[in-house]
C-alpha atoms as a PDB file:
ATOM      1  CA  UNK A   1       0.000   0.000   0.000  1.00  0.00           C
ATOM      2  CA  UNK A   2       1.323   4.041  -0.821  1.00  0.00           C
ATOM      3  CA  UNK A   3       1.852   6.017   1.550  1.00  0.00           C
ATOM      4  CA  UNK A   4      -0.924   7.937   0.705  1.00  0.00           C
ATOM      5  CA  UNK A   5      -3.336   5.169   1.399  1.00  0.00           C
ATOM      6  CA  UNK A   6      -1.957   4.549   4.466  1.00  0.00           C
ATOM      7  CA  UNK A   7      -2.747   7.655   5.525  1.00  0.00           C
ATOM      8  CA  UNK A   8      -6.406   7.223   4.153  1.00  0.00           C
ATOM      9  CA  UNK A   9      -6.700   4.587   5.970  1.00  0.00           C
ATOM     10  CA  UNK A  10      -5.782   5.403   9.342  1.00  0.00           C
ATOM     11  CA  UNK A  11      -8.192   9.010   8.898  1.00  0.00           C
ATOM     12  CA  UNK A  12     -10.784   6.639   7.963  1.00  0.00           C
ATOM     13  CA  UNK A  13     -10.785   5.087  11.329  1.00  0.00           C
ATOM     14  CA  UNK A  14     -10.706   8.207  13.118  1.00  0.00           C
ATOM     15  CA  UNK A  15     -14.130   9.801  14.079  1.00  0.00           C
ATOM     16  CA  UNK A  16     -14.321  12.923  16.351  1.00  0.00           C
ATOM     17  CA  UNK A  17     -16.598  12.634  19.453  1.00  0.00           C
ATOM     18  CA  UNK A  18     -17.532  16.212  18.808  1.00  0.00           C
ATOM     19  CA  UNK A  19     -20.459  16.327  16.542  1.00  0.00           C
ATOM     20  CA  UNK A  20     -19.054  20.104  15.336  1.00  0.00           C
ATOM     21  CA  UNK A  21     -15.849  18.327  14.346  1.00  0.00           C
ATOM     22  CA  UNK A  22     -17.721  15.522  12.636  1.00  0.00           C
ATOM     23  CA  UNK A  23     -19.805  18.143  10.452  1.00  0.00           C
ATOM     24  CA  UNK A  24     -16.356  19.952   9.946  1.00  0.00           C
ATOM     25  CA  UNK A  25     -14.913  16.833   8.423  1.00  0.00           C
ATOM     26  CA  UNK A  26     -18.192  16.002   6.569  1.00  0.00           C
ATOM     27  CA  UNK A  27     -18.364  19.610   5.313  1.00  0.00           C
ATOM     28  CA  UNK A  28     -14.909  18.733   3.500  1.00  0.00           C
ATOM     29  CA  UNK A  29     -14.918  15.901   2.257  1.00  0.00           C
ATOM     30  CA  UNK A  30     -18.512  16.982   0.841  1.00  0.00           C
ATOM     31  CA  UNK A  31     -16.908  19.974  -0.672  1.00  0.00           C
ATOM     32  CA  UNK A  32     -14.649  17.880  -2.505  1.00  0.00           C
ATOM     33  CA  UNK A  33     -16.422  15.165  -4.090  1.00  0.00           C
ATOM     34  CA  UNK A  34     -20.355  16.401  -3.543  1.00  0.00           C
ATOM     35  CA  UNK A  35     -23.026  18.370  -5.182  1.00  0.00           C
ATOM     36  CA  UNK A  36     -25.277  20.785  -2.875  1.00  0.00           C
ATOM     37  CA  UNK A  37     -28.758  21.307  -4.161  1.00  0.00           C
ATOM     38  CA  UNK A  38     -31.591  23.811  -2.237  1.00  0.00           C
ATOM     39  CA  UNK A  39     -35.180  23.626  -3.480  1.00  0.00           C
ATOM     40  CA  UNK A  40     -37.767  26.204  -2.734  1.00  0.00           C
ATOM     41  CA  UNK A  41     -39.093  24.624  -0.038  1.00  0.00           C
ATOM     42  CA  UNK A  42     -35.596  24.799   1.912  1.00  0.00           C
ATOM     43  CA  UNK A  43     -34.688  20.961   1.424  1.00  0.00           C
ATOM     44  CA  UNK A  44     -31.293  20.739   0.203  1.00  0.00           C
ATOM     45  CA  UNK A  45     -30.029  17.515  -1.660  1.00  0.00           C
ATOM     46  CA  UNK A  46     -26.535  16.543  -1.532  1.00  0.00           C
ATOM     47  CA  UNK A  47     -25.375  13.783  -4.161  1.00  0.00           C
ATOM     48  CA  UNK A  48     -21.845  12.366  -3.237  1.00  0.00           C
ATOM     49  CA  UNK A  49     -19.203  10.428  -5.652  1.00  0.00           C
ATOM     50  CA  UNK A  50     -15.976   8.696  -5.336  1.00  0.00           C
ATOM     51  CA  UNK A  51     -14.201   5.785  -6.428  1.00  0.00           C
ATOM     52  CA  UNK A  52     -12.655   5.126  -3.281  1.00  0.00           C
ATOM     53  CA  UNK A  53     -14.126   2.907  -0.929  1.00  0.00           C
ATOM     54  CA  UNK A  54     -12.803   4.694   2.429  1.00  0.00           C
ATOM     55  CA  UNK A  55     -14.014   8.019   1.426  1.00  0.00           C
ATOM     56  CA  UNK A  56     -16.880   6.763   0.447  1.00  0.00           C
ATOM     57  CA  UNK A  57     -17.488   5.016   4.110  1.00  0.00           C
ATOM     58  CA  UNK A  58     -15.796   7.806   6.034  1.00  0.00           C
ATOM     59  CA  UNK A  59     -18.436  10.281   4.396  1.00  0.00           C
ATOM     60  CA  UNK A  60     -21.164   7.391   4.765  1.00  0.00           C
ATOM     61  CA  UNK A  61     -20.084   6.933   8.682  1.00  0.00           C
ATOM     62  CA  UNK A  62     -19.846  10.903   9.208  1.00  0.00           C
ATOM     63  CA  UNK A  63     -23.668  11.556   7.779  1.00  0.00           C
ATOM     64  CA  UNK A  64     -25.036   9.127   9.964  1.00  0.00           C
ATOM     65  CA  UNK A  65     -23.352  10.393  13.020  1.00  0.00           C
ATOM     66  CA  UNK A  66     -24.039  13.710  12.678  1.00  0.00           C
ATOM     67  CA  UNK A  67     -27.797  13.851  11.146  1.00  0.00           C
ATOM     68  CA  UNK A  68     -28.999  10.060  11.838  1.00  0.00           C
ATOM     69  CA  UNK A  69     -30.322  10.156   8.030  1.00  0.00           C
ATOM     70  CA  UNK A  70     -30.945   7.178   5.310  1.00  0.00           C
ATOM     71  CA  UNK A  71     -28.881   7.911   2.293  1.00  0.00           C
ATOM     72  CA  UNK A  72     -29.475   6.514  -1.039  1.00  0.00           C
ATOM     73  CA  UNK A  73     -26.550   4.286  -2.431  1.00  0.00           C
ATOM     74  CA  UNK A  74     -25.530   3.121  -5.406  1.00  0.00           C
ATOM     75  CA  UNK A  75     -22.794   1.078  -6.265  1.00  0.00           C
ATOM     76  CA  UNK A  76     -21.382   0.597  -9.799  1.00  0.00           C
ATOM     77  CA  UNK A  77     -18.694  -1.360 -11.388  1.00  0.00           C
ATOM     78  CA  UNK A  78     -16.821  -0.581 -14.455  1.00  0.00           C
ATOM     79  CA  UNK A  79     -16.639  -3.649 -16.838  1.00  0.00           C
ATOM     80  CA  UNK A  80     -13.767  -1.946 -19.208  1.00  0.00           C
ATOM     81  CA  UNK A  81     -11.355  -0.649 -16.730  1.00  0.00           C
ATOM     82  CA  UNK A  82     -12.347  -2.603 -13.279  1.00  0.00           C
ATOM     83  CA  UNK A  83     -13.321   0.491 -10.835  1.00  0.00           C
ATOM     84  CA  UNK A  84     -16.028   0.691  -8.412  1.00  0.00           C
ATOM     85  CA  UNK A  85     -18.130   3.868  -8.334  1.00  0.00           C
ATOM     86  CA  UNK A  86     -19.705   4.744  -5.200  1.00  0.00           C
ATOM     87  CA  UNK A  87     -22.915   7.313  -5.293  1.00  0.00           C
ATOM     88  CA  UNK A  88     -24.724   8.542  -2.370  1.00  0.00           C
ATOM     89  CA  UNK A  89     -27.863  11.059  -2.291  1.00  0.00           C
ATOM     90  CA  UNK A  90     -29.498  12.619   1.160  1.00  0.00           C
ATOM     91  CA  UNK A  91     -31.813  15.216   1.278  1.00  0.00           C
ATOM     92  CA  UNK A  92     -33.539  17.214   3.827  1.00  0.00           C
ATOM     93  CA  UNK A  93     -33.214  20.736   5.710  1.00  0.00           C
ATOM     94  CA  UNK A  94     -30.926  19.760   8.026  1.00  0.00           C
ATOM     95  CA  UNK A  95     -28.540  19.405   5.630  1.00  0.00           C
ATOM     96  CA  UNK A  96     -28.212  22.886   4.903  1.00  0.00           C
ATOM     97  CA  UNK A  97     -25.911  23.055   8.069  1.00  0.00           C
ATOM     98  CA  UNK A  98     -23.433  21.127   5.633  1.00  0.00           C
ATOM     99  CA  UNK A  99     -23.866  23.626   2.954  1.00  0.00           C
ATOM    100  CA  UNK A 100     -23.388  26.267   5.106  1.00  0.00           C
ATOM    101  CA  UNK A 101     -21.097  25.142   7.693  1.00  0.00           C
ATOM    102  CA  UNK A 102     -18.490  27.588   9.556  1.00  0.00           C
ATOM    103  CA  UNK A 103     -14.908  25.748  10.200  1.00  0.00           C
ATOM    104  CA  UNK A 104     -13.844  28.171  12.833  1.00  0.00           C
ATOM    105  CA  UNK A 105     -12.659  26.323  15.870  1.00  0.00           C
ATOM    106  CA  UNK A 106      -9.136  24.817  16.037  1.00  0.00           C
ATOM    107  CA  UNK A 107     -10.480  21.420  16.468  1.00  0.00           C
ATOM    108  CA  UNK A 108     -13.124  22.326  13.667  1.00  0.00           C
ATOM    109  CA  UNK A 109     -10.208  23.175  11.419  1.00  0.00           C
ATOM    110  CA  UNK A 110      -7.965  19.760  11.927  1.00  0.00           C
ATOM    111  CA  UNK A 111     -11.108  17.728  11.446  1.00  0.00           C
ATOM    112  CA  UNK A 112     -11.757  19.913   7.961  1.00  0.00           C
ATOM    113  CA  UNK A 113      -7.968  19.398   6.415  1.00  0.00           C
ATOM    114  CA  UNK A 114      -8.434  15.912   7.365  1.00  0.00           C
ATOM    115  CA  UNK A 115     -11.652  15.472   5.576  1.00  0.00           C
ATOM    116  CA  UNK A 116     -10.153  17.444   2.727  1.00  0.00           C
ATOM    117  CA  UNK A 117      -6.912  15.028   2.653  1.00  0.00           C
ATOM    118  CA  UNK A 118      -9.381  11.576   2.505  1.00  0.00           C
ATOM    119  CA  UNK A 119     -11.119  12.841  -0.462  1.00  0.00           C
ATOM    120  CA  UNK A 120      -8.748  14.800  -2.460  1.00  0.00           C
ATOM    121  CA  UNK A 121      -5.066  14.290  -1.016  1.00  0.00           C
ATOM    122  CA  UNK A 122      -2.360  12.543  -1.704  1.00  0.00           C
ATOM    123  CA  UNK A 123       1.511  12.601  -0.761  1.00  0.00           C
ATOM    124  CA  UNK A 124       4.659  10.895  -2.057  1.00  0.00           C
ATOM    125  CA  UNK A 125       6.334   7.895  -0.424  1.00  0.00           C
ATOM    126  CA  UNK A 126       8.767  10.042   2.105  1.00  0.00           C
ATOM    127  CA  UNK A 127      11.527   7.573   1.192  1.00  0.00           C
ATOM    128  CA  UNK A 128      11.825   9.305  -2.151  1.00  0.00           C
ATOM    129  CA  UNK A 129      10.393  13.153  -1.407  1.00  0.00           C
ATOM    130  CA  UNK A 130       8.309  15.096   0.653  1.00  0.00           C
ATOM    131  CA  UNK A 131       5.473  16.252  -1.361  1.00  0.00           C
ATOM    132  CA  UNK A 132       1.723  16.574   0.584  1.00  0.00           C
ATOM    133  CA  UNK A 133      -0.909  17.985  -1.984  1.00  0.00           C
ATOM    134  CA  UNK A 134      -4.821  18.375  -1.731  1.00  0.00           C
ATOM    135  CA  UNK A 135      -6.203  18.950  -5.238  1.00  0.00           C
ATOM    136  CA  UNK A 136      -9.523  21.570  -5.639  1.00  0.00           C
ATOM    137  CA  UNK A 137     -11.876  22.131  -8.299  1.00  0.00           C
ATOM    138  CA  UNK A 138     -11.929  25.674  -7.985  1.00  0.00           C
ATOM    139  CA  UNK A 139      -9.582  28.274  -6.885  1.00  0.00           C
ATOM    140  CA  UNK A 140     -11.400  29.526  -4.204  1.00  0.00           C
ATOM    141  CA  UNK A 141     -11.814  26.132  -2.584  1.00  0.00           C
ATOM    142  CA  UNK A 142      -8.028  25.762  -2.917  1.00  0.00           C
ATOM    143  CA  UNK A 143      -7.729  29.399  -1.439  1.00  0.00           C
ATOM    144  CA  UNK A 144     -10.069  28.386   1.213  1.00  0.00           C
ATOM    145  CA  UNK A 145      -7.974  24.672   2.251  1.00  0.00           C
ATOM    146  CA  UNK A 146      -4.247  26.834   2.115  1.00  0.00           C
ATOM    147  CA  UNK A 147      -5.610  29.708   4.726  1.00  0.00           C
ATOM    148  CA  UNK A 148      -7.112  26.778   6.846  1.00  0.00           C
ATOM    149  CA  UNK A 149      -3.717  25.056   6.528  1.00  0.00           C
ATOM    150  CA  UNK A 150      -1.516  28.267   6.841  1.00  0.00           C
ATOM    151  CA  UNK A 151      -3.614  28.822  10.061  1.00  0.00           C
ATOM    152  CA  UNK A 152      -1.846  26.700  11.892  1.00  0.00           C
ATOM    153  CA  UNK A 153       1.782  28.537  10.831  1.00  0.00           C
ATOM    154  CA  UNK A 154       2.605  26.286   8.019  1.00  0.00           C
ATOM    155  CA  UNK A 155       3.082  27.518   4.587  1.00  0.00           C
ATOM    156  CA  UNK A 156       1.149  25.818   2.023  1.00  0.00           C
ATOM    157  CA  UNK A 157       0.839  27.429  -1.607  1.00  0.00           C
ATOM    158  CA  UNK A 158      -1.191  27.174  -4.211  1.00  0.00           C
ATOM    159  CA  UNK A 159      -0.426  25.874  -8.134  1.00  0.00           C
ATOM    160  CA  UNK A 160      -2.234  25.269 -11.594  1.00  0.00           C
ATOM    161  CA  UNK A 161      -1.803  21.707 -12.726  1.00  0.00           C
ATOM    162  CA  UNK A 162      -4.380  21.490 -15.652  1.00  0.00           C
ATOM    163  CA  UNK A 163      -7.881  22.461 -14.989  1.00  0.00           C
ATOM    164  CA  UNK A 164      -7.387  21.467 -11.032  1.00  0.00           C
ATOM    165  CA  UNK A 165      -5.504  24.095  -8.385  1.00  0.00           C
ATOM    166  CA  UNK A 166      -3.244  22.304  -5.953  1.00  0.00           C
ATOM    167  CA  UNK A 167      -2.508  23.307  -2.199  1.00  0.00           C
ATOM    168  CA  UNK A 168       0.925  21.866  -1.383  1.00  0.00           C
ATOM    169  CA  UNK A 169       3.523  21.427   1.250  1.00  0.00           C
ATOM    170  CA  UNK A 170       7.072  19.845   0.238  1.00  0.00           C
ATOM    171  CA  UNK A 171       8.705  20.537   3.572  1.00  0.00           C
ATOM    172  CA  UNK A 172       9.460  17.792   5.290  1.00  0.00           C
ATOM    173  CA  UNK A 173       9.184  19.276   8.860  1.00  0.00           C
ATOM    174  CA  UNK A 174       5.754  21.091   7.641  1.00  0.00           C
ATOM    175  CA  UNK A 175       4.516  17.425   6.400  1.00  0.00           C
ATOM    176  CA  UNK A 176       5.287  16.464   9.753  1.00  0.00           C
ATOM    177  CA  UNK A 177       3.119  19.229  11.662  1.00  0.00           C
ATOM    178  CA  UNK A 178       0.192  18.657   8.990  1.00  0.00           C
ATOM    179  CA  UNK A 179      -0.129  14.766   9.651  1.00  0.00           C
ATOM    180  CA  UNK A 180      -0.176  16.047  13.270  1.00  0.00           C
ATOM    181  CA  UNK A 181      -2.818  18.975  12.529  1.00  0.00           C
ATOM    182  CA  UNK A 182      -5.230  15.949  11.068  1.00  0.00           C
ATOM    183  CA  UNK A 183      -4.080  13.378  13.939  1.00  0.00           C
ATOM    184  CA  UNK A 184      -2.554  11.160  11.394  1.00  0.00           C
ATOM    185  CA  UNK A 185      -0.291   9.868  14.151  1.00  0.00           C
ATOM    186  CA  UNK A 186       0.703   6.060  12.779  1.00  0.00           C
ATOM    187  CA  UNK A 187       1.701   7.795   9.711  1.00  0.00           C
ATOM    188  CA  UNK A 188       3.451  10.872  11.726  1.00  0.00           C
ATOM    189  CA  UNK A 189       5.809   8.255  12.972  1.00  0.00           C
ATOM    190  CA  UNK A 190       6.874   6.155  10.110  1.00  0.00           C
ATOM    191  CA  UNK A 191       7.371   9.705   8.192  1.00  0.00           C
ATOM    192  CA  UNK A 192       9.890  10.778  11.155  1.00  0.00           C
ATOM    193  CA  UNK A 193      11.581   7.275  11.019  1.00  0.00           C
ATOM    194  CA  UNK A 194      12.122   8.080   6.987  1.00  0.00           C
ATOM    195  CA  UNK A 195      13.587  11.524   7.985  1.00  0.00           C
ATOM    196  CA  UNK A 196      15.886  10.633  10.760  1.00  0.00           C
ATOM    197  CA  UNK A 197      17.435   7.214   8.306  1.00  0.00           C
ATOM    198  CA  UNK A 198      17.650  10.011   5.786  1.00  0.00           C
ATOM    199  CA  UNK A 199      19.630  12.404   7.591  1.00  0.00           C
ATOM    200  CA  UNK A 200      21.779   9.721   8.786  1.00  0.00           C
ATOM    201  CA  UNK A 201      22.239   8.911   5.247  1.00  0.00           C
ATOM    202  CA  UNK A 202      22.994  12.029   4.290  1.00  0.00           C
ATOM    203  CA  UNK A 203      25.491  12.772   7.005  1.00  0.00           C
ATOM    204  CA  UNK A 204      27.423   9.740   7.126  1.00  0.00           C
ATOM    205  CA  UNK A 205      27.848  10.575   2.977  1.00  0.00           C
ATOM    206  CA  UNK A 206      28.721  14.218   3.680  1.00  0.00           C
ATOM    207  CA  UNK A 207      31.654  12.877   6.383  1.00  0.00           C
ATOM    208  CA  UNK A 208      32.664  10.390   3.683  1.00  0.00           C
ATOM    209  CA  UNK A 209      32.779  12.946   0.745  1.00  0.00           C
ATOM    210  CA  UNK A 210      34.458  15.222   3.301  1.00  0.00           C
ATOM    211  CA  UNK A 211      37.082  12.480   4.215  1.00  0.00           C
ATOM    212  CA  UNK A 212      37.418  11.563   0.555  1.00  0.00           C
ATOM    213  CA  UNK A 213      38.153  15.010  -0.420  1.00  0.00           C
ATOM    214  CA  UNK A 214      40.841  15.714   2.536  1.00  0.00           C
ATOM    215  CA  UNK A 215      42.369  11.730   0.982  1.00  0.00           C
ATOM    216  CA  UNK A 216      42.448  13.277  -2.199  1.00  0.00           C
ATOM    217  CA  UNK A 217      43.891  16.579  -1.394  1.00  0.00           C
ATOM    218  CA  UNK A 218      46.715  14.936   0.691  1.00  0.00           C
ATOM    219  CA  UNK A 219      47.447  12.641  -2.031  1.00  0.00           C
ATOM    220  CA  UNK A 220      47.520  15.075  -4.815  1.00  0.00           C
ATOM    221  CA  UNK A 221      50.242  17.290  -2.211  1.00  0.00           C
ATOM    222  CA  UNK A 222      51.956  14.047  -1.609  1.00  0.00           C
ATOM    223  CA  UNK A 223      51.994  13.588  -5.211  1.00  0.00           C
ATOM    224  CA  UNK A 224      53.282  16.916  -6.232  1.00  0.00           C
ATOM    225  CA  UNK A 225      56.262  17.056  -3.486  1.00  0.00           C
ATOM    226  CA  UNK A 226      57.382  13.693  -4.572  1.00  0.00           C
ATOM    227  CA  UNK A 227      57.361  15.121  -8.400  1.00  0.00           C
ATOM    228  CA  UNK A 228      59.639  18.115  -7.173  1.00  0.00           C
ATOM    229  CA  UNK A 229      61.813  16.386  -5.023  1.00  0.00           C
ATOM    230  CA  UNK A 230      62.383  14.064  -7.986  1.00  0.00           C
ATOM    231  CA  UNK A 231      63.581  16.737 -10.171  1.00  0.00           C
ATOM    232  CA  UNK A 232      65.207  18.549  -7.928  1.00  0.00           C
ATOM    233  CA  UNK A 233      67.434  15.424  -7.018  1.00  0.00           C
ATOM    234  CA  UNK A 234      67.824  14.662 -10.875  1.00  0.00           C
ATOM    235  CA  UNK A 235      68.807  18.343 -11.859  1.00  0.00           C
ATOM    236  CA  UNK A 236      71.036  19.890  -8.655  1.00  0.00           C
ATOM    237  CA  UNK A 237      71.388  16.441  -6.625  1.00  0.00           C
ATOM    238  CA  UNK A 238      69.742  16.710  -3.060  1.00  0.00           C
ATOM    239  CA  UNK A 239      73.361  17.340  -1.478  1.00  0.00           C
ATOM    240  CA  UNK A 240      72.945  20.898  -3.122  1.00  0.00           C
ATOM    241  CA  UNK A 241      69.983  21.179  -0.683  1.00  0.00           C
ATOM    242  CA  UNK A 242      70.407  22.441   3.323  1.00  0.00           C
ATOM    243  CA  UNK A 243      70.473  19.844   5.686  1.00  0.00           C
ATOM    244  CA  UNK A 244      67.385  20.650   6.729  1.00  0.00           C
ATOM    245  CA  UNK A 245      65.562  20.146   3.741  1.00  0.00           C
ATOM    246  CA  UNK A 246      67.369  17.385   2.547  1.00  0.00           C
ATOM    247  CA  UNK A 247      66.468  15.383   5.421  1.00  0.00           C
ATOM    248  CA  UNK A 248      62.664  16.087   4.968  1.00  0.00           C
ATOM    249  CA  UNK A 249      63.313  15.354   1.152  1.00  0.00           C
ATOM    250  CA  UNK A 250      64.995  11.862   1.642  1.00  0.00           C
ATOM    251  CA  UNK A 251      62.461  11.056   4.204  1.00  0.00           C
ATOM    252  CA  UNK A 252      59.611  11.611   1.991  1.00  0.00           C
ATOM    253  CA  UNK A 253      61.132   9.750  -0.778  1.00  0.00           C
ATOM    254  CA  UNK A 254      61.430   6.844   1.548  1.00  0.00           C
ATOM    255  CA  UNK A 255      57.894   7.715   3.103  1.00  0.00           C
ATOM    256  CA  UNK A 256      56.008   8.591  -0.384  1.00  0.00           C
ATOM    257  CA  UNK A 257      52.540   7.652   1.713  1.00  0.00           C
ATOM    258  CA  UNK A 258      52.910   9.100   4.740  1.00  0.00           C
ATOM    259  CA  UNK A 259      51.254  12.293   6.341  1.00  0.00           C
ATOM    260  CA  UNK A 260      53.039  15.483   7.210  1.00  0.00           C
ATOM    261  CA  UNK A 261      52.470  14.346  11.139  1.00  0.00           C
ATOM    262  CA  UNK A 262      54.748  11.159  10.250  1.00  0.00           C
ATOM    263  CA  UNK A 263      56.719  12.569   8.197  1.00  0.00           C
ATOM    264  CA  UNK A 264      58.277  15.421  10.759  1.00  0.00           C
ATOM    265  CA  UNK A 265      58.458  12.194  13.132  1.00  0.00           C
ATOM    266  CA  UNK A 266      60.786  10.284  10.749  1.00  0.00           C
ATOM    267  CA  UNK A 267      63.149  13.157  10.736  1.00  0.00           C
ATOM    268  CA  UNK A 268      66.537  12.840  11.375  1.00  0.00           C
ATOM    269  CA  UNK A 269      66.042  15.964  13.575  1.00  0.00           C
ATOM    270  CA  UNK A 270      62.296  15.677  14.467  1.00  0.00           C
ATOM    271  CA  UNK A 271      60.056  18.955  13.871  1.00  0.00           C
ATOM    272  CA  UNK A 272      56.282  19.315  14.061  1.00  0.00           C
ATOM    273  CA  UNK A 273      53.898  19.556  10.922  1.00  0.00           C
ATOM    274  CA  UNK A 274      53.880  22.252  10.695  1.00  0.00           C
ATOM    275  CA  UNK A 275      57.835  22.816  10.239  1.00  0.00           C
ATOM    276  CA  UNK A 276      57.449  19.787   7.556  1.00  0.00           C
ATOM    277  CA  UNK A 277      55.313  21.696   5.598  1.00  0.00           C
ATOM    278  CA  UNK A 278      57.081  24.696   5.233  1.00  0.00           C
ATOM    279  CA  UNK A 279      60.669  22.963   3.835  1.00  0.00           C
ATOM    280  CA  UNK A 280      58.389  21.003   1.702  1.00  0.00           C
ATOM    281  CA  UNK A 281      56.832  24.063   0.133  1.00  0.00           C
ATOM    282  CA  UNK A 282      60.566  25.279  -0.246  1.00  0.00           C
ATOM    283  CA  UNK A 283      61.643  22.557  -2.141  1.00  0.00           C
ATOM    284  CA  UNK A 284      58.843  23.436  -4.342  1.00  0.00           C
ATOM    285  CA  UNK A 285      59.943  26.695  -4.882  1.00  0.00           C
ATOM    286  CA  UNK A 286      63.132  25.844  -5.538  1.00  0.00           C
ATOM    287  CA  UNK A 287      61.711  23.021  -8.098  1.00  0.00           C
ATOM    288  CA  UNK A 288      59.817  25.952  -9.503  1.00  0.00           C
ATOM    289  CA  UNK A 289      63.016  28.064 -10.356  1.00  0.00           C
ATOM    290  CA  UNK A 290      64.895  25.283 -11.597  1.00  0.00           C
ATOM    291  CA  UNK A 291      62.347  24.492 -14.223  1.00  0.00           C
ATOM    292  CA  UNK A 292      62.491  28.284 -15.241  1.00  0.00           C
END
């Protein structure tokens, strides 16, 4: 199963004991995949659609909780491609509380993004990306999910992706608060699991690449010293050299791998790294001058 429907799936489960939270949720995922109709008389009609079973049930489950009323259901199966249609109707007054509904409490507000993510969300496995999107019909419905999003200090934005306008976090941390926001906690978990392997990942490669540049670098110096110490010896002889840096020149000859630390060690006369480096980058001037 994505990581997506596992998400789905746990929000399915979860059902507020609040009955403002419940209509809150309802009012989403009715926003998202329903039709509001208001006759005359007052008696609004609301005609649901989905091809997914748990929003289906999670807006079946919802209505009867919150308004106790019969809904009409039919089911449908698609010979050519294999998918199962789901189609609900309701009407009566009451329902206009849907249609109309307010989402201004806190609690009101988790229960609405988490509506909104069951019938039009999805997000990317973690492993790969962080990437949470709801998609809206309209763009004042997408307007309307990114304030109730950004109200809890997140920053969700808005983009065109054919007829559709998408609300979107790709923020890992702000993932991480938004599964919280709609109580998504199984899912919270695994995500922060992904992100703490990942960083792991990421710093055990960034020591490595360090490490591997600082091999490289030291090699390359050992590399070039060797070179002018070579043609040094083969041009002047290293007896035209001062003691002291013919001592650290014969002792990197002998030594071609070792470090500057080892190297003022080896030393006839001992001296620090720092005193190994300096002759060395004589001898390199020196090199320099004989080649002109």
């Amino acid at each position: 199963m994505s990581f997506s429907g596992k998400i789905k799936e746990e929000l399915a489960e979860h059902v507020a004991k609040a009955r403002h939270c419940n209509l809150a949720e309802l009012t989403a995922i009715l926003h998202m995949c329903g039709e509001f109709e208001e006759d005359k008389n007052g008696i609004c009609t609301i005609r649901f659609r989905s091809e997914n079973y748990l929003v289906a049930r999670k807006c079946f489950t919802l209505m009867s909780k919150t308004f106790n009323i019969e809904a009409d259901i039919v089911v449908r199966k698609n010979m050519t491609n294999g998918s199962t249609s789901y189609f609900m109707r309701w009407a009566g007054e009451e329902l206009l509380a849907v249609k109309n509904a307010l989402v201004q409490a806190v609690c009101c507000k988790r229960a609405y993004i988490r509506g909104a993510f069951i019938a039009a969300g999805s997000m990317s496995d973690p492993s790969k990306s962080y990437h949470f999107e709801i998609v809206c019909g309209e763009l004042a419905q997408a307007e309307y999910v990114r304030d109730m999003i950004n109200s809890f200090d997140l920053d969700a934005k808005i983009v065109t992706r054919k007829k559709t306008f998408v609300v979107y976090l790709k923020e890992g941390s702000q993932i991480v608060d938004v599964l919280n926001i709609m109580e998504a906690h199984i899912a919270l978990m695994e995500l922060e699991n992904v992100r703490i392997l990942k960083e792991m990942r990421n710093s055990v490669n960034r020591k490595v690449n360090c490490e591997t540049a600082n091999i490289n670098k030291t090699v390359s110096a050992a590399v070039r010293q060797m070179e002018d110490i070579v043609y040094v010896r083969d041009t002047v002889g290293l007896d035209y050299l001062p003691e002291g840096l013919r001592d650290v020149a014969l002792t990197r000859l002998e030594n071609p791998d070792a470090t500057l630390k080892e190297l003022g060690s080896l030393m006839a006369d001992p001296v620090g790294k720092s005193g190994v480096n300096h002759r060395l980058r004589k001898i390199s001037e020196m090199a320099d001058k004989l080649r002109g």
